[in-house]
PDB file of N, CA and C in Angstrom:
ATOM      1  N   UNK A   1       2.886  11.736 -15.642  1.00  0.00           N
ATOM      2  CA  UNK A   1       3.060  10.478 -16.343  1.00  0.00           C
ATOM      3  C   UNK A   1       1.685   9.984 -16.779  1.00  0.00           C
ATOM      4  N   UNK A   2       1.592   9.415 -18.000  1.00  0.00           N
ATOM      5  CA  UNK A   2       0.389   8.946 -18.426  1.00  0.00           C
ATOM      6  C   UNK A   2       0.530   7.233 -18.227  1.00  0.00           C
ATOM      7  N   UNK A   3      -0.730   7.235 -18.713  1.00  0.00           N
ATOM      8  CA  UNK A   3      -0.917   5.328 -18.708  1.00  0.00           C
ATOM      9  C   UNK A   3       0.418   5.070 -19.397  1.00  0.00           C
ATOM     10  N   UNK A   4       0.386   5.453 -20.473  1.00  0.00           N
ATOM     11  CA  UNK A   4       1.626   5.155 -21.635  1.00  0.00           C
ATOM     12  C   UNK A   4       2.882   5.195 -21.258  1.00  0.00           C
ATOM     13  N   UNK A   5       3.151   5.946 -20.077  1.00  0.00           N
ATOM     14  CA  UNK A   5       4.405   5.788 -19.594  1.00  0.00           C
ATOM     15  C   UNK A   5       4.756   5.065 -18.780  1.00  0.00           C
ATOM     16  N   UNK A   6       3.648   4.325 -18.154  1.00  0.00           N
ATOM     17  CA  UNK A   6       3.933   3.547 -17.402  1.00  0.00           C
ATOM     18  C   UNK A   6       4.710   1.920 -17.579  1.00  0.00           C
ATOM     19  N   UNK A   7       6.277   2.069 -16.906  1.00  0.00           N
ATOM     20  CA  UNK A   7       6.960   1.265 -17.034  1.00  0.00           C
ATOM     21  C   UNK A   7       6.780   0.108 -16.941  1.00  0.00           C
ATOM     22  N   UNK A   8       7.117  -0.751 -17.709  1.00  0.00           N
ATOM     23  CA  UNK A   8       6.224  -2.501 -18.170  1.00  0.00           C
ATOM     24  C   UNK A   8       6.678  -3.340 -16.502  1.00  0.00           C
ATOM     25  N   UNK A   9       7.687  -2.904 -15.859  1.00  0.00           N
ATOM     26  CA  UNK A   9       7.972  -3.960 -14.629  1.00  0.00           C
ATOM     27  C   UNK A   9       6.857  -3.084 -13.780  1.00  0.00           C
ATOM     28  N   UNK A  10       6.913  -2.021 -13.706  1.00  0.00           N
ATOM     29  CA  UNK A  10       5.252  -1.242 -12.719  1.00  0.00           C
ATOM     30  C   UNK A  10       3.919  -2.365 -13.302  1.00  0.00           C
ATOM     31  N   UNK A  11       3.881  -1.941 -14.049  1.00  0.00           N
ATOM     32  CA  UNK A  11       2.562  -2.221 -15.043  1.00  0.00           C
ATOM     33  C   UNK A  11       2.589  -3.723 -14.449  1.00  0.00           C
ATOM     34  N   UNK A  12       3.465  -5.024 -15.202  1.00  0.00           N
ATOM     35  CA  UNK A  12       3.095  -6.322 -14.443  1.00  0.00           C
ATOM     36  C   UNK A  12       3.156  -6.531 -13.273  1.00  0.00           C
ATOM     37  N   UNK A  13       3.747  -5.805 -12.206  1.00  0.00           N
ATOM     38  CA  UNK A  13       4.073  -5.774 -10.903  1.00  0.00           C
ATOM     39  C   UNK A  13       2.256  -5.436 -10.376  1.00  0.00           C
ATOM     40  N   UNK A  14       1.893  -4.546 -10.789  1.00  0.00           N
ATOM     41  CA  UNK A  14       0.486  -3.964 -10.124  1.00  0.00           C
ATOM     42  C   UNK A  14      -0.839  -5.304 -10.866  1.00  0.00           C
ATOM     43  N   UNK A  15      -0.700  -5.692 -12.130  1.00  0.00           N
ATOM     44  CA  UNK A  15      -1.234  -7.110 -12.325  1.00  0.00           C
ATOM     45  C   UNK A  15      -0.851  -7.923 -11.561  1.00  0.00           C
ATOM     46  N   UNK A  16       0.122  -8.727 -11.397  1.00  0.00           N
ATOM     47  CA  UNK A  16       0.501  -9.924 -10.428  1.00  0.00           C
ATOM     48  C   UNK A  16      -0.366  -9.390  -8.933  1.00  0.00           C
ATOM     49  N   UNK A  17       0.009  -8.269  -8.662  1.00  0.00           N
ATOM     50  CA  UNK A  17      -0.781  -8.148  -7.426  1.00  0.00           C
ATOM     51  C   UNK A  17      -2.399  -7.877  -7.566  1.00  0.00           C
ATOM     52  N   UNK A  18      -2.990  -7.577  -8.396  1.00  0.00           N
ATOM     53  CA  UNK A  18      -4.322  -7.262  -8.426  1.00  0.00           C
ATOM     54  C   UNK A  18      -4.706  -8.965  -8.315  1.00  0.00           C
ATOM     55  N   UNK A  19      -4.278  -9.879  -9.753  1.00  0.00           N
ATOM     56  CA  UNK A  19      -4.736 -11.144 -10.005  1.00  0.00           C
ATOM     57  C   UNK A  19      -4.887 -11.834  -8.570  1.00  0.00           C
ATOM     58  N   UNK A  20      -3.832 -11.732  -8.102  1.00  0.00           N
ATOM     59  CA  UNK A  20      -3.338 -12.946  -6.423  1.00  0.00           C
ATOM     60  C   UNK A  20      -4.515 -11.936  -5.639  1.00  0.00           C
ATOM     61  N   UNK A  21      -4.413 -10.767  -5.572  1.00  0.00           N
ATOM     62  CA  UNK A  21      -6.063 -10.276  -4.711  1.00  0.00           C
ATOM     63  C   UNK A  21      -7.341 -10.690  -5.052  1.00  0.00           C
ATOM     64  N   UNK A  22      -7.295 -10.527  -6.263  1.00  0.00           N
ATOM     65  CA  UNK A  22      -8.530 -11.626  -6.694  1.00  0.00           C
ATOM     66  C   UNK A  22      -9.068 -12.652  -6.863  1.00  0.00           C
ATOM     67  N   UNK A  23      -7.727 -13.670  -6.869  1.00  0.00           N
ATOM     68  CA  UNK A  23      -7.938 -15.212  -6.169  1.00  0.00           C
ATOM     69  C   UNK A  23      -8.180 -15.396  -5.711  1.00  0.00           C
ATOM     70  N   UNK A  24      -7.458 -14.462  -4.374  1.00  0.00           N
ATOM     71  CA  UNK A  24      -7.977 -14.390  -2.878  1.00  0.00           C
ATOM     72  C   UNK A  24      -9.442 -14.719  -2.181  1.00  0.00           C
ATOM     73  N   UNK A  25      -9.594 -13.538  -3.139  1.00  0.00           N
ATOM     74  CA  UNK A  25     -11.141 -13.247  -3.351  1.00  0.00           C
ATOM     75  C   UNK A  25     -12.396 -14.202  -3.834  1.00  0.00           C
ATOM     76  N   UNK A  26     -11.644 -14.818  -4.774  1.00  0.00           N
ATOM     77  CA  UNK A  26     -12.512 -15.981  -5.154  1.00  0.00           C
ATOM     78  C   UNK A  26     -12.029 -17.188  -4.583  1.00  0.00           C
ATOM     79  N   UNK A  27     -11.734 -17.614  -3.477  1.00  0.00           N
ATOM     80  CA  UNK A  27     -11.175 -18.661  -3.280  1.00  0.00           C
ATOM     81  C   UNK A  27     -12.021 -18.255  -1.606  1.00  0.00           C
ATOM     82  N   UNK A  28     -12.237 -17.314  -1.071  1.00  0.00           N
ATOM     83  CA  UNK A  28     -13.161 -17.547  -0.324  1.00  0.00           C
ATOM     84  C   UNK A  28     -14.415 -17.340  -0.502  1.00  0.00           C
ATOM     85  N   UNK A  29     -14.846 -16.811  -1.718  1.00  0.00           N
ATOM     86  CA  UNK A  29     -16.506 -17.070  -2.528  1.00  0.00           C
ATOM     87  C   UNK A  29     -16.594 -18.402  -2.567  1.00  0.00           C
ATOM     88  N   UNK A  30     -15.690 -19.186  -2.894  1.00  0.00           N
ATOM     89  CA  UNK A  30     -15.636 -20.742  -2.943  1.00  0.00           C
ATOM     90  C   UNK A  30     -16.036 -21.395  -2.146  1.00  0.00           C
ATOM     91  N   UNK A  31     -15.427 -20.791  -1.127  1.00  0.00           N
ATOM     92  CA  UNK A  31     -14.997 -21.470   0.442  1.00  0.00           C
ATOM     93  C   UNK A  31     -17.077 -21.135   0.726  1.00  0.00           C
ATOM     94  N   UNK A  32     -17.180 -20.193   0.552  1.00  0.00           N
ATOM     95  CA  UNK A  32     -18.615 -19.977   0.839  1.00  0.00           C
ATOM     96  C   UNK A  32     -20.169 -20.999   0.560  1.00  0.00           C
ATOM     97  N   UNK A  33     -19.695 -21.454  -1.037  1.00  0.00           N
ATOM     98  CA  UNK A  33     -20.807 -22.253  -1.897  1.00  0.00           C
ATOM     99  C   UNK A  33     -20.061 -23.929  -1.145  1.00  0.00           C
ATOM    100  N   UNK A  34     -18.885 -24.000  -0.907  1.00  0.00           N
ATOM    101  CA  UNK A  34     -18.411 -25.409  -0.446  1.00  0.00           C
ATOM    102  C   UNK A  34     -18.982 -26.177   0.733  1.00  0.00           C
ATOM    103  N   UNK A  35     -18.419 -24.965   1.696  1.00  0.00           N
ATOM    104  CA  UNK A  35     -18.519 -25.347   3.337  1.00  0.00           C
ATOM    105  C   UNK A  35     -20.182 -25.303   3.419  1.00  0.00           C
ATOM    106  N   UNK A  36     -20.459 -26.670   4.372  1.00  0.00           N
ATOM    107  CA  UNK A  36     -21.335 -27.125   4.477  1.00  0.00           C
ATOM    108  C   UNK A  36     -22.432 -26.277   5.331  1.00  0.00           C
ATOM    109  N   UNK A  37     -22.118 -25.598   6.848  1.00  0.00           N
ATOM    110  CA  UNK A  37     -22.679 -24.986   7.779  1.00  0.00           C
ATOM    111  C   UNK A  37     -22.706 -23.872   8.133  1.00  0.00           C
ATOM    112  N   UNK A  38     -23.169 -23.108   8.653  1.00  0.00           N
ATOM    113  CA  UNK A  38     -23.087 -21.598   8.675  1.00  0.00           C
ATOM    114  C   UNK A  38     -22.075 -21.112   9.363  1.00  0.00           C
ATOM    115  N   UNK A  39     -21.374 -21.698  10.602  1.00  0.00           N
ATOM    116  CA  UNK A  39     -20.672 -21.364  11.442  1.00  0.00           C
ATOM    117  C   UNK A  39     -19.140 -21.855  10.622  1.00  0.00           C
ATOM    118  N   UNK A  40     -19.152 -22.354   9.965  1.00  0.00           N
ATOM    119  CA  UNK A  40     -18.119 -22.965   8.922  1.00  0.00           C
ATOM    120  C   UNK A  40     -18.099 -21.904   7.532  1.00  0.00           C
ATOM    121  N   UNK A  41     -18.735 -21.712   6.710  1.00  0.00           N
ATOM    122  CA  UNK A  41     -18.987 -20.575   5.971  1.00  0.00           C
ATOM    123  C   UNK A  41     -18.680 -19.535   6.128  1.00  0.00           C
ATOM    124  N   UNK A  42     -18.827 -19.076   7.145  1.00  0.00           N
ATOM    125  CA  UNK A  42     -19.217 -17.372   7.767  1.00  0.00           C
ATOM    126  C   UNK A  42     -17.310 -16.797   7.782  1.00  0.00           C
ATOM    127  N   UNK A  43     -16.535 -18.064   7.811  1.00  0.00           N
ATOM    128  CA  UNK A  43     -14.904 -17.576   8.141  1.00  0.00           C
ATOM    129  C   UNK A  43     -14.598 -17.660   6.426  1.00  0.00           C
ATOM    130  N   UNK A  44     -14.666 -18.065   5.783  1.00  0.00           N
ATOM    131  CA  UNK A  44     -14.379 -18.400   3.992  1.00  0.00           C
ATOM    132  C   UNK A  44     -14.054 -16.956   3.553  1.00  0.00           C
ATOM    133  N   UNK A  45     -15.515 -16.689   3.357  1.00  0.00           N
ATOM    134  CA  UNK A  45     -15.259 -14.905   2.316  1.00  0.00           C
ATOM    135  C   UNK A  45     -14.707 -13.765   3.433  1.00  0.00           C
ATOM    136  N   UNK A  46     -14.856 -13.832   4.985  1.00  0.00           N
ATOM    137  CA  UNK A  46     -14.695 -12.808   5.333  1.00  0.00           C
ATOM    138  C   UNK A  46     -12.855 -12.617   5.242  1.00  0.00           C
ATOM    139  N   UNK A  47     -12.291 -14.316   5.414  1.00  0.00           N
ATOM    140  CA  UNK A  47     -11.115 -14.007   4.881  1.00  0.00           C
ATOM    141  C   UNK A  47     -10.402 -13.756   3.660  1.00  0.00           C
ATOM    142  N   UNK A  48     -11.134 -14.440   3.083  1.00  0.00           N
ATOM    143  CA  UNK A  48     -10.623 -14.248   1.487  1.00  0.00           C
ATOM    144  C   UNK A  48     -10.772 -12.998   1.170  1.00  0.00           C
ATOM    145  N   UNK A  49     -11.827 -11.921   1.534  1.00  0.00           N
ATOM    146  CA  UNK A  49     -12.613 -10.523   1.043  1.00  0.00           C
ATOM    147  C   UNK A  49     -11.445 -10.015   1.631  1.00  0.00           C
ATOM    148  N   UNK A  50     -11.387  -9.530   2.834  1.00  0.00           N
ATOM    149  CA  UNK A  50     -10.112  -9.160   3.924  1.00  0.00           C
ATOM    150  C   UNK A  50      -8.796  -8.965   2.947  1.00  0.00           C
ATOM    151  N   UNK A  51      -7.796 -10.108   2.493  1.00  0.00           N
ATOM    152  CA  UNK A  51      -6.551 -10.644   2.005  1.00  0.00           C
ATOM    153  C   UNK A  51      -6.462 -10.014   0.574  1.00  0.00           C
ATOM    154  N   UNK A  52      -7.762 -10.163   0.111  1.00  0.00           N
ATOM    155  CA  UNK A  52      -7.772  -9.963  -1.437  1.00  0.00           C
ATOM    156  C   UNK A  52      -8.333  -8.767  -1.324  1.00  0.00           C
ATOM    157  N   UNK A  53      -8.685  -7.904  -0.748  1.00  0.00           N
ATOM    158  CA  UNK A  53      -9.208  -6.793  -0.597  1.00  0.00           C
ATOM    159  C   UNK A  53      -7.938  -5.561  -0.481  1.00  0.00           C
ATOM    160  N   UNK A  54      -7.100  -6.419   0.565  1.00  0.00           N
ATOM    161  CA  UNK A  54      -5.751  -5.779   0.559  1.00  0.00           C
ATOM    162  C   UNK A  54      -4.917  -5.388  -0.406  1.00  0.00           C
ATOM    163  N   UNK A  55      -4.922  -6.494  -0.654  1.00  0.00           N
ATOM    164  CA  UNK A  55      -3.800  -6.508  -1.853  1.00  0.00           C
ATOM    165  C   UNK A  55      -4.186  -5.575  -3.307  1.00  0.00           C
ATOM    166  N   UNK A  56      -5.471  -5.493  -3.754  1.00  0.00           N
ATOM    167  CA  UNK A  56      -6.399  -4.268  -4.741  1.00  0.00           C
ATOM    168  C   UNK A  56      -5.970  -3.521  -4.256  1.00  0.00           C
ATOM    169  N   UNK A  57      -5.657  -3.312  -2.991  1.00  0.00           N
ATOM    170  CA  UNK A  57      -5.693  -1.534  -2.149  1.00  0.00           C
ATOM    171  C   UNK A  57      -4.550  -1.096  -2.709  1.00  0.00           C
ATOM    172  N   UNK A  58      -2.832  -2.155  -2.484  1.00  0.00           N
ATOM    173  CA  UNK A  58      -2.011  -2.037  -2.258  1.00  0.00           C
ATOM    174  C   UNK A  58      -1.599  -1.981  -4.176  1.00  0.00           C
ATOM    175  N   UNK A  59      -2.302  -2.777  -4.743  1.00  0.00           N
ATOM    176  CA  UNK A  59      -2.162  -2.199  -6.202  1.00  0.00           C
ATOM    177  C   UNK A  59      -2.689  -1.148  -6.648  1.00  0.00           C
ATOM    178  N   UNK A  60      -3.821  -0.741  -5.956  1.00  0.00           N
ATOM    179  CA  UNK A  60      -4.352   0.809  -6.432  1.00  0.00           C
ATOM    180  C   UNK A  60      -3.396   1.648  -5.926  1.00  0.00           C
ATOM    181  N   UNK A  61      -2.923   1.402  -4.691  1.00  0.00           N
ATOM    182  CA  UNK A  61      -2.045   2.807  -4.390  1.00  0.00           C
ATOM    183  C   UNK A  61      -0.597   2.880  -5.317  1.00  0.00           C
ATOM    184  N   UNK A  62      -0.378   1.498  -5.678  1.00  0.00           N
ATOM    185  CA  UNK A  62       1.084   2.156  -6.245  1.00  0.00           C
ATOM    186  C   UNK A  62       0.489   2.197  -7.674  1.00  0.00           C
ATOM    187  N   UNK A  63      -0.579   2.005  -8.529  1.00  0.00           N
ATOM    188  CA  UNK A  63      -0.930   2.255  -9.657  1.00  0.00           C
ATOM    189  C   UNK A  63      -0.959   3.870  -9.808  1.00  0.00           C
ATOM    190  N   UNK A  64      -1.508   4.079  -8.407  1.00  0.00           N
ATOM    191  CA  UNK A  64      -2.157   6.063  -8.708  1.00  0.00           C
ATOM    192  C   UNK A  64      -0.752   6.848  -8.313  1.00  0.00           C
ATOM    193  N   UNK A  65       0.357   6.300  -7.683  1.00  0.00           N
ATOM    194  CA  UNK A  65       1.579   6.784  -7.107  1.00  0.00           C
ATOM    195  C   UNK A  65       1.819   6.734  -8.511  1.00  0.00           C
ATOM    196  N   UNK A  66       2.399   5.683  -9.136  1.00  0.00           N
ATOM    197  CA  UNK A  66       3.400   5.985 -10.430  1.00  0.00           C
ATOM    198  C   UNK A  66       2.142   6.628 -11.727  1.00  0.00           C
ATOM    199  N   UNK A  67       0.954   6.794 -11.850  1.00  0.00           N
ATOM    200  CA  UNK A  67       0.493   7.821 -12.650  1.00  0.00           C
ATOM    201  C   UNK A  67       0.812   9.075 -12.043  1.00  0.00           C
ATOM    202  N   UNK A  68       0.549   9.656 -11.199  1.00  0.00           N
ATOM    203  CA  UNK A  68       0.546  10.500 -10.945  1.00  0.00           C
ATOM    204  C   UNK A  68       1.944  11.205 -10.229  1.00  0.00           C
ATOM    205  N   UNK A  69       2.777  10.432 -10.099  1.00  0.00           N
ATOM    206  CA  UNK A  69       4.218  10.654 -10.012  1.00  0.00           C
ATOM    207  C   UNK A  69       4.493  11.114  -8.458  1.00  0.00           C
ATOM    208  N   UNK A  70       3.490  10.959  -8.058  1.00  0.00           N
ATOM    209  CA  UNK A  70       3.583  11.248  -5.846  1.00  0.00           C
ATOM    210  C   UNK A  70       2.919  10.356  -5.312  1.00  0.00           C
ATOM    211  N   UNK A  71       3.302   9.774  -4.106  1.00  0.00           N
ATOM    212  CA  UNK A  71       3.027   8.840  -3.458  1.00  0.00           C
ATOM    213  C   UNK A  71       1.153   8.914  -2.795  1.00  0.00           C
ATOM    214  N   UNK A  72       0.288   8.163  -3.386  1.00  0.00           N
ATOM    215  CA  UNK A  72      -1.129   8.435  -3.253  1.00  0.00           C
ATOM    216  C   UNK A  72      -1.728   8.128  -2.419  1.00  0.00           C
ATOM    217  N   UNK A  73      -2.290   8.032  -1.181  1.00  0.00           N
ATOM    218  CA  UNK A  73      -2.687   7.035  -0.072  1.00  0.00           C
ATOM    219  C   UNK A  73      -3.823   7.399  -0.026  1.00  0.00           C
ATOM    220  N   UNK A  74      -4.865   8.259  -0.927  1.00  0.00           N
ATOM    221  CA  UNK A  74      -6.611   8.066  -0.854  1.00  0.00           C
ATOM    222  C   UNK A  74      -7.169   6.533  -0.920  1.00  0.00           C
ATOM    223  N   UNK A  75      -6.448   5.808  -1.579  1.00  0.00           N
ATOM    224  CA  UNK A  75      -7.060   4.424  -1.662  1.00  0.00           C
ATOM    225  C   UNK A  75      -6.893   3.649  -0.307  1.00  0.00           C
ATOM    226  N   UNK A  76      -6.007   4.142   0.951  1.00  0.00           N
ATOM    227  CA  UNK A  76      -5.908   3.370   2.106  1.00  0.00           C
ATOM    228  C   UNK A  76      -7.300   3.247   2.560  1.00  0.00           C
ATOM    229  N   UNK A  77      -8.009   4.390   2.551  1.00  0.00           N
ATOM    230  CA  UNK A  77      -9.027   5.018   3.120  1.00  0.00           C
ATOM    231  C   UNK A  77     -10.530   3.713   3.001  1.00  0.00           C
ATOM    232  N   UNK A  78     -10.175   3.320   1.399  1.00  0.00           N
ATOM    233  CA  UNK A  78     -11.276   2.220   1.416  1.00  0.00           C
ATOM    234  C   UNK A  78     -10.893   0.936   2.136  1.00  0.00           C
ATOM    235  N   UNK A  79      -9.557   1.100   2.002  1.00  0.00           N
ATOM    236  CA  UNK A  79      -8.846  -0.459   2.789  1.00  0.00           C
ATOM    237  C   UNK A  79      -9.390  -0.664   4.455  1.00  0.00           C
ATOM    238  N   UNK A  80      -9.347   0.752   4.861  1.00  0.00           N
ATOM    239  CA  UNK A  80      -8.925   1.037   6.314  1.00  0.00           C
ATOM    240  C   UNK A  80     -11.089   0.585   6.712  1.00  0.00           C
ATOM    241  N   UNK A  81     -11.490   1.398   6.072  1.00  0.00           N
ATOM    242  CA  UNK A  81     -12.973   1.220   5.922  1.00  0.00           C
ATOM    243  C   UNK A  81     -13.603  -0.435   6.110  1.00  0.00           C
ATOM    244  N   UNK A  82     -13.029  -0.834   4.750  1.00  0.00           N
ATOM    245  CA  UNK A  82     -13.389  -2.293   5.193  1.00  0.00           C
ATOM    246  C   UNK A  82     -12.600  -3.207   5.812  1.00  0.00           C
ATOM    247  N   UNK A  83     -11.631  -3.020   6.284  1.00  0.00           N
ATOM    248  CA  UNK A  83     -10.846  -3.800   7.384  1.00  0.00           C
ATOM    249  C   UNK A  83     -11.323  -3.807   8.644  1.00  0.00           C
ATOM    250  N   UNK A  84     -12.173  -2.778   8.906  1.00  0.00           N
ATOM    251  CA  UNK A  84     -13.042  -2.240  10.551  1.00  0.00           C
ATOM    252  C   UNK A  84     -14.393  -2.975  10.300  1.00  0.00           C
ATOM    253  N   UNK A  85     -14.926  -3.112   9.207  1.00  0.00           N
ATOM    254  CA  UNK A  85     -16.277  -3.298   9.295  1.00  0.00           C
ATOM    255  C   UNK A  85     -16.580  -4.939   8.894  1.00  0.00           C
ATOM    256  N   UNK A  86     -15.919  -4.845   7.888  1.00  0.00           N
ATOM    257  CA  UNK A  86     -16.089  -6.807   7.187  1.00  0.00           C
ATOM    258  C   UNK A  86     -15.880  -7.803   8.781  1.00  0.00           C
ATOM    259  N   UNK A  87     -14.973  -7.539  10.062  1.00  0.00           N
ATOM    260  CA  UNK A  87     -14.711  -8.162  11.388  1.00  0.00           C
ATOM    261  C   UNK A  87     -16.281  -8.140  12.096  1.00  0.00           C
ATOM    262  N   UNK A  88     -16.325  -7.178  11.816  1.00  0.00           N
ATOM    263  CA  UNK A  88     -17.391  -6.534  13.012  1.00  0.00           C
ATOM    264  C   UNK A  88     -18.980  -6.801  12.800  1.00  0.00           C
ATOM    265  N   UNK A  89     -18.991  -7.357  11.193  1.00  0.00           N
ATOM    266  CA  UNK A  89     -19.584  -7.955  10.180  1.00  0.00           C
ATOM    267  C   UNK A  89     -20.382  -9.103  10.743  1.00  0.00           C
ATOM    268  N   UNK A  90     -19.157 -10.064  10.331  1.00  0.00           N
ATOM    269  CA  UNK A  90     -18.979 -11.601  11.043  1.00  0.00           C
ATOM    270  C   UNK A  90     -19.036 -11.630  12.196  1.00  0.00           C
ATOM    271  N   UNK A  91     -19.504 -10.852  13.384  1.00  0.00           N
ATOM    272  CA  UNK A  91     -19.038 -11.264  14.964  1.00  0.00           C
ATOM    273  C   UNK A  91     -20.658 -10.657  15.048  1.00  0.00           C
ATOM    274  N   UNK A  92     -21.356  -9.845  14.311  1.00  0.00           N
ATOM    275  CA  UNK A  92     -23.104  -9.576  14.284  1.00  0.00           C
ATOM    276  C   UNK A  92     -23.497 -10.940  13.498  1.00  0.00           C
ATOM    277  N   UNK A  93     -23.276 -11.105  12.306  1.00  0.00           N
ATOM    278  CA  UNK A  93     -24.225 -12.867  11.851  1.00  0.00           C
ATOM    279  C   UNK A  93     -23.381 -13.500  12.634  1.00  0.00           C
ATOM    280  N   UNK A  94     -22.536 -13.730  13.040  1.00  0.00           N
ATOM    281  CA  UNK A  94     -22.265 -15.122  14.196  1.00  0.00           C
ATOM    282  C   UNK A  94     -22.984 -14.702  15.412  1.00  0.00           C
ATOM    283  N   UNK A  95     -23.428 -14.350  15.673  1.00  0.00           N
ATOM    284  CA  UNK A  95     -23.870 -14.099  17.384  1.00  0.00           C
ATOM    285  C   UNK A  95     -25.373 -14.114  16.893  1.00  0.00           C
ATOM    286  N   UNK A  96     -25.934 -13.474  16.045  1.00  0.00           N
ATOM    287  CA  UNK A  96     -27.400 -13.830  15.729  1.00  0.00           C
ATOM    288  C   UNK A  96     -27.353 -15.287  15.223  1.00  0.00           C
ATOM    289  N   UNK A  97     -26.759 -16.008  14.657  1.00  0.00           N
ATOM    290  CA  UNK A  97     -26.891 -16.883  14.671  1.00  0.00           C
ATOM    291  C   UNK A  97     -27.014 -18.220  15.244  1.00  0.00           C
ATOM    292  N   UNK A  98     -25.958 -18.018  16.326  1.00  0.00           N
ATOM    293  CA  UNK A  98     -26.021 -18.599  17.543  1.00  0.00           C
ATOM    294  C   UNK A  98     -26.986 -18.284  18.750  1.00  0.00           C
ATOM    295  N   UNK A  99     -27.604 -16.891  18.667  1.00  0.00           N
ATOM    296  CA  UNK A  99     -29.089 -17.040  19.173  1.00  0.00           C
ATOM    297  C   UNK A  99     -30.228 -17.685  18.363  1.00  0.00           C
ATOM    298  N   UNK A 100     -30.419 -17.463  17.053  1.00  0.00           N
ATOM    299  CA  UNK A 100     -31.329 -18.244  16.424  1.00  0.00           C
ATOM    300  C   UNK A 100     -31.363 -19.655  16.788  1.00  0.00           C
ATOM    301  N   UNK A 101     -30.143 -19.696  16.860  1.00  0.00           N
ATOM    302  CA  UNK A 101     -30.221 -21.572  16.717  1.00  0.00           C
ATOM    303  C   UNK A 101     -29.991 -22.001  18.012  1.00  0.00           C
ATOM    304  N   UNK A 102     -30.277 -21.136  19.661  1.00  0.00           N
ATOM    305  CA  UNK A 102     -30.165 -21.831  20.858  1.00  0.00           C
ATOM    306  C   UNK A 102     -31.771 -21.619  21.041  1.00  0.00           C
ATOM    307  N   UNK A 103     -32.470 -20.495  20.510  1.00  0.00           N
ATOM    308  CA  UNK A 103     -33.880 -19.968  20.844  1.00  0.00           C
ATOM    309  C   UNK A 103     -34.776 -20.994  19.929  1.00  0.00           C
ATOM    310  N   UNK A 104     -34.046 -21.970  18.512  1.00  0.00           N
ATOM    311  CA  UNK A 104     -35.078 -22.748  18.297  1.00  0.00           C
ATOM    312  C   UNK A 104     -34.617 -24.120  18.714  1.00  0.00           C
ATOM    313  N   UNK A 105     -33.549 -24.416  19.688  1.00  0.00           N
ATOM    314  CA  UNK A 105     -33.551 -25.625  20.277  1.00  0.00           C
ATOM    315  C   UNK A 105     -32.628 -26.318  19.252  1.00  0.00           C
ATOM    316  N   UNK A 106     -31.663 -25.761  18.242  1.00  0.00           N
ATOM    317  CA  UNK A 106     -30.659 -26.613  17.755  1.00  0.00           C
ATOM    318  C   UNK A 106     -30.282 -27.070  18.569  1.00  0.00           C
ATOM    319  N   UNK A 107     -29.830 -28.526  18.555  1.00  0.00           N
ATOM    320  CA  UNK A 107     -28.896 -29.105  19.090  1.00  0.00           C
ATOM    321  C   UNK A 107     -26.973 -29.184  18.648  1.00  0.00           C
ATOM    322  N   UNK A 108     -27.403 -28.792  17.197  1.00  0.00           N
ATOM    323  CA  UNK A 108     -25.753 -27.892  17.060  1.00  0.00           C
ATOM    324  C   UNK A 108     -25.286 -27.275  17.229  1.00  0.00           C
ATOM    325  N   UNK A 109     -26.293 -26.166  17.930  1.00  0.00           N
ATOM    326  CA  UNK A 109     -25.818 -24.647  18.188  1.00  0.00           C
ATOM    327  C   UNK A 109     -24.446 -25.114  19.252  1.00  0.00           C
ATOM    328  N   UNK A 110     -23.506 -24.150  18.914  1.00  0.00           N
ATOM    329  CA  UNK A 110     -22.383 -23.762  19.858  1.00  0.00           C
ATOM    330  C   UNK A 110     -22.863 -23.819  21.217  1.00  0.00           C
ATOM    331  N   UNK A 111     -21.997 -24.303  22.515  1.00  0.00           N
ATOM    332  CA  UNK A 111     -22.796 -24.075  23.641  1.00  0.00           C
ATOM    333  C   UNK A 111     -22.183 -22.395  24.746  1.00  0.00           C
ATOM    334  N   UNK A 112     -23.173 -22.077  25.186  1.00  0.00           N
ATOM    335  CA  UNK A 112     -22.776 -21.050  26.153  1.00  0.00           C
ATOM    336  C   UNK A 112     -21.620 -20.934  26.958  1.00  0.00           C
TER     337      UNK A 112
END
């Protein structure tokens, strides 16, 4: 099957889902330039990236399934990738951060 064959309810079905992943996406870039503090910030994009990250995955795979006419799951592979690492991400700058800011005597820092 070529691009060209691809059936118009596929075709808007894999838009509607790309667009809402990319809202996603920008709606915790948002959340990023908005929120005032670091410990407030740091949750914005990693969820929005996460949600909207998904959902690209989940439109790439059924985009490359109906080109290619078999069910495609190479694209899990980037999903699966950054679903392990974007967590693991946020829990290294939150914890350096919360040493930075107990080692220079914030008084906001989170307590022990």
């Amino acid at each position: 099957m070529t691009l060209s064959d691809l059936p118009l309810w596929a075709a808007w079905t894999i838009v509607a889902v790309t667009v809402f992943g990319s809202l996603l996406a920008l709606i915790g870039s948002v959340g990023l330039v908005v929120l005032k503090r670091f410990y407030e910030r740091v949750h914005a994009p990693t969820l929005g990236a996460t949600l909207g990250m998904a959902l690209i995955v989940v439109a790439s795979v059924m985009f490359s399934s109906m080109t290619e006419g078999h069910l495609v799951l190479r694209d899990l592979m980037i999903g699966v990738f950054l679903t392990v690492t974007t967590p693991v991400t946020l829990i290294l700058l939150a914890r350096a951060a919360v040493y930075r800011d107990r080692v220079e005597g914030d008084e906001n820092a989170p307590p022990e």
